[in-house]
N, C-alpha and C. Protein backbone atom coordinates (compact mmCIF):
# COMPACT_ATOMS: atom_id res chain seq x y z
N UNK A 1 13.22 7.88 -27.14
CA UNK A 1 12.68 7.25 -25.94
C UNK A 1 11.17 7.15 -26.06
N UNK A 2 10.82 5.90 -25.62
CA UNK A 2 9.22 6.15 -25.54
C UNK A 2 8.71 6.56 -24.69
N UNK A 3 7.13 7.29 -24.88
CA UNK A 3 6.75 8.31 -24.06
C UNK A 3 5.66 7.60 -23.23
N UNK A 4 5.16 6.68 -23.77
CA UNK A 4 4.41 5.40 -22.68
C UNK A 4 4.94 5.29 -21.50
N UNK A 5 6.44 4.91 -21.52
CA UNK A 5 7.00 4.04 -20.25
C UNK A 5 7.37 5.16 -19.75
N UNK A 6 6.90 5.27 -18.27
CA UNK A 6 7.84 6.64 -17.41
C UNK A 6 9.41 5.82 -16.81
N UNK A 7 9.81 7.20 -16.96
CA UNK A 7 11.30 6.86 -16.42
C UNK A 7 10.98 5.86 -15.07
N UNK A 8 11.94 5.15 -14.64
CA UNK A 8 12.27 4.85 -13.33
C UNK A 8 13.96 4.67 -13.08
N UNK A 9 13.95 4.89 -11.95
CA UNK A 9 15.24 4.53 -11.71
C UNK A 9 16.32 3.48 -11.52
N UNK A 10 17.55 3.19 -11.25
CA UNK A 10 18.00 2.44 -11.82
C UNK A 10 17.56 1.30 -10.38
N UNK A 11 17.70 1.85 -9.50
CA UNK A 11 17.29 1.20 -8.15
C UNK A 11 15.87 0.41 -8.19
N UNK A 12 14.79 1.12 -8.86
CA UNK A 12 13.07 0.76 -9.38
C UNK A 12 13.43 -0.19 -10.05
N UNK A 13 14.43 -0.36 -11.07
CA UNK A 13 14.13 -1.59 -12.39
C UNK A 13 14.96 -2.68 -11.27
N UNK A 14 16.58 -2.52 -10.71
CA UNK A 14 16.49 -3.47 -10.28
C UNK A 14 15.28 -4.19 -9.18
N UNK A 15 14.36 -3.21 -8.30
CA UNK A 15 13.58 -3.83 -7.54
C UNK A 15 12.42 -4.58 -8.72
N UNK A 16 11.54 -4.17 -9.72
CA UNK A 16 10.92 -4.69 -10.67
C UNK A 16 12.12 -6.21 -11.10
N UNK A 17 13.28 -6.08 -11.57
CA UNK A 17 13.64 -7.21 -11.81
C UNK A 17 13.94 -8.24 -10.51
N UNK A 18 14.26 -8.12 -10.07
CA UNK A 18 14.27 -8.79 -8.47
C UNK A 18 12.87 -9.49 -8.00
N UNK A 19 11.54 -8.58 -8.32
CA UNK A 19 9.96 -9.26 -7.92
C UNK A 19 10.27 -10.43 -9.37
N UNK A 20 10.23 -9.89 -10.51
CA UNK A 20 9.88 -10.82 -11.59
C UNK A 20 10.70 -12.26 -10.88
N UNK A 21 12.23 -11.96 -10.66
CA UNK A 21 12.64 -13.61 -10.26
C UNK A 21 12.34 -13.98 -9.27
N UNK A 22 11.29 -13.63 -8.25
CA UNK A 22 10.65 -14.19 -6.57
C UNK A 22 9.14 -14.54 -7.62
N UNK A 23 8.87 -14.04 -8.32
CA UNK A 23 7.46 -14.56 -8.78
C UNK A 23 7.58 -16.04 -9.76
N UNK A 24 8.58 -15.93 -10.04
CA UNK A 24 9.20 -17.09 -11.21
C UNK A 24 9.58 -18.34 -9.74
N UNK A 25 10.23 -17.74 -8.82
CA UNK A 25 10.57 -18.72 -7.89
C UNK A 25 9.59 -19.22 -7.38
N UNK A 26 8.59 -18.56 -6.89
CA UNK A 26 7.36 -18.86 -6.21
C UNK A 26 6.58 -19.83 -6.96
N UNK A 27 6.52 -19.55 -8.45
CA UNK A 27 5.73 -20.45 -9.19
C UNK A 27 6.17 -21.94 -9.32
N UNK A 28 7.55 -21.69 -9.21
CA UNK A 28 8.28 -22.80 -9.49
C UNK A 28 8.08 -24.34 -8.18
N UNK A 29 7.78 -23.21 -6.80
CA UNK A 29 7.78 -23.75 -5.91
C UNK A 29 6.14 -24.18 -5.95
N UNK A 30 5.33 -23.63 -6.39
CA UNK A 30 4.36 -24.13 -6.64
C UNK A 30 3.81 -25.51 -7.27
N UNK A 31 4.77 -25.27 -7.85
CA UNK A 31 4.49 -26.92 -9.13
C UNK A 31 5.62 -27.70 -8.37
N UNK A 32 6.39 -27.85 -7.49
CA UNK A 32 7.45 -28.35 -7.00
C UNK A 32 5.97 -28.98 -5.89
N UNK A 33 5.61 -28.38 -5.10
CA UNK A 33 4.51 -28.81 -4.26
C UNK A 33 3.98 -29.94 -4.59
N UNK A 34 2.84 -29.35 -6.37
CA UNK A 34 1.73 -30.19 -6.53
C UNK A 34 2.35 -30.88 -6.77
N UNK A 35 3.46 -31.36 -7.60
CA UNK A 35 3.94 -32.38 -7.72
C UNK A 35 4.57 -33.19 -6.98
N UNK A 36 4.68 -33.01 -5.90
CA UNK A 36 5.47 -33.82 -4.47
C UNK A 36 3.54 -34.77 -3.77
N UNK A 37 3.08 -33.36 -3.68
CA UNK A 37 1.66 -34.09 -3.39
C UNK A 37 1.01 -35.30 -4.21
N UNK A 38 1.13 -34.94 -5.45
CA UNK A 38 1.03 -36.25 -6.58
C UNK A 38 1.22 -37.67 -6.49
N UNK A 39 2.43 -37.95 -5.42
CA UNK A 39 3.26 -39.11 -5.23
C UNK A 39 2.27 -40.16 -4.82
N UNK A 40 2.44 -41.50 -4.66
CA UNK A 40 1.97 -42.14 -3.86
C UNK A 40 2.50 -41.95 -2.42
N UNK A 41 3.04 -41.72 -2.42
CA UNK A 41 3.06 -41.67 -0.44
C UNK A 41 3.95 -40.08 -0.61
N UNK A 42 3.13 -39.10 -0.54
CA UNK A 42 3.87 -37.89 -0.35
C UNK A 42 4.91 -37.52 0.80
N UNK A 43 6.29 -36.98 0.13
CA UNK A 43 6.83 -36.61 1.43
C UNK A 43 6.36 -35.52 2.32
N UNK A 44 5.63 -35.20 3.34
CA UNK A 44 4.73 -34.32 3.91
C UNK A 44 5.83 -33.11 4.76
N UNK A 45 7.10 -33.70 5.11
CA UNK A 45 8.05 -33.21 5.27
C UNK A 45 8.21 -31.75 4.57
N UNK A 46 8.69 -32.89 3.44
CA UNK A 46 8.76 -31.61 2.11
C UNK A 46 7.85 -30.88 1.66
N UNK A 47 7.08 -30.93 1.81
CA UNK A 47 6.27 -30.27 0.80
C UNK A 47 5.60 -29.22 2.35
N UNK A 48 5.72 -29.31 3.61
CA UNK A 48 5.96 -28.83 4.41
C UNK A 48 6.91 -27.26 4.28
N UNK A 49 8.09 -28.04 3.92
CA UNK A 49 9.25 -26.92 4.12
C UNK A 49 8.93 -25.86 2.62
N UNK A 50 8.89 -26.87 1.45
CA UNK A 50 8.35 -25.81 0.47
C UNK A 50 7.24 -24.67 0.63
N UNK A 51 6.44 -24.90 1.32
CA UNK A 51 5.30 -24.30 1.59
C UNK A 51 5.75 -23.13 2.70
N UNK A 52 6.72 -23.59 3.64
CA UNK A 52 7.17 -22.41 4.70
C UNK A 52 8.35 -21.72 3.49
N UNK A 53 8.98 -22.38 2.51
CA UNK A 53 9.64 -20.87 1.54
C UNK A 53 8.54 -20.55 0.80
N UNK A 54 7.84 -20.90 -0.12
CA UNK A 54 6.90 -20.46 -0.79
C UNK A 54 6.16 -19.24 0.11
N UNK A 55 5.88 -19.49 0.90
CA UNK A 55 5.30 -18.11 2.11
C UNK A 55 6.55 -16.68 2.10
N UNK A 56 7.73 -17.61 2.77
CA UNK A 56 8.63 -16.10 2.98
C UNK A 56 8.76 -15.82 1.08
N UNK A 57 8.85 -16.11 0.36
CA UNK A 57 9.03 -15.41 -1.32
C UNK A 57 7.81 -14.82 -1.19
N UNK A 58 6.94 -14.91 -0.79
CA UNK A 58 5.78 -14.31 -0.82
C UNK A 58 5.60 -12.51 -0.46
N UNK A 59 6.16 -13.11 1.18
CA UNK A 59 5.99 -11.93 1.75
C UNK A 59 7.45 -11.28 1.52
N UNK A 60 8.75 -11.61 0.62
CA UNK A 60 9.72 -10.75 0.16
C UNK A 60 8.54 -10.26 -1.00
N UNK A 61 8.57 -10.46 -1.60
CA UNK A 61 7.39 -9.92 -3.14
C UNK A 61 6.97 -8.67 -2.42
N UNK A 62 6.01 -9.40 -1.69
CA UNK A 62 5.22 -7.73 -1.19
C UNK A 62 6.01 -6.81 -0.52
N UNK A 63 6.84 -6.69 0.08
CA UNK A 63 7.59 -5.91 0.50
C UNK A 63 8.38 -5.22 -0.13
N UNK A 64 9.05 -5.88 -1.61
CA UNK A 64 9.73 -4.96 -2.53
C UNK A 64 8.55 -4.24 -3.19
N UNK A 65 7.52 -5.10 -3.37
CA UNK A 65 6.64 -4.03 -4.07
C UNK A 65 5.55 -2.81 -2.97
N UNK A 66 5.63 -2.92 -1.75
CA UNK A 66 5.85 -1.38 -1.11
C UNK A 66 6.87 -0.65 -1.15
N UNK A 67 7.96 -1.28 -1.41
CA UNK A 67 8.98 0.15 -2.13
C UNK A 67 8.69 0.63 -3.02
N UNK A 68 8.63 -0.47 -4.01
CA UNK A 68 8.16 0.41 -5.61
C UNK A 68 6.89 1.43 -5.25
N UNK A 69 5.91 0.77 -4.97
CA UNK A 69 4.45 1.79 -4.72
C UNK A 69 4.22 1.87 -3.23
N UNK A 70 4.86 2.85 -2.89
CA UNK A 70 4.60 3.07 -1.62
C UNK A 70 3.23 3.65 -1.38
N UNK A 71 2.25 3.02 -0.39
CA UNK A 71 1.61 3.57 0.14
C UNK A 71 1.13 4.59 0.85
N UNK A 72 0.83 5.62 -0.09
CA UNK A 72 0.96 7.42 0.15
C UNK A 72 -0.84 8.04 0.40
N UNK A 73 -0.93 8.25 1.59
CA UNK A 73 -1.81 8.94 2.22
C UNK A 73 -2.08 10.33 1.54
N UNK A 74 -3.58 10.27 0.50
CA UNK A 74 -3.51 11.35 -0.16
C UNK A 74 -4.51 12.24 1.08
């Protein structure tokens, strides 16, 4: 085993793998945006609603990652 990586648990990796695919989604929704904005006549609609998920992936992200690192009052 390597002595770099500390253990985590099996619950920690799935939350770590779970952020990696909201950060992959988020990005995705990102370039889904600029590229809607790009258009000649943008749908404002859309790129509306992307922008209200792009927000909630956001604030899921941060929230799994106060589980992982909880904020501990030394």
């Amino acid at each position: 085993m390597n002595d770099d990586v500390p253990d985590i648990s099996e619950e920690e990796a799935a939350l770590h793998a779970r952020v990696k695919l909201l950060r992959q989604e988020h990005a995705d929704l990102a370039a889904s945006i600029e590229a809607l904005g790009q258009a000649a006549v943008p749908d404002q609609l859309m790129i509306a609603r992307l922008k209200r998920k792009k927000l909630a992936l956001k604030d899921e992200i941060v929230k799994i990652e106060d589980r992982i690192l909880p904020d501990i009052i030394a």
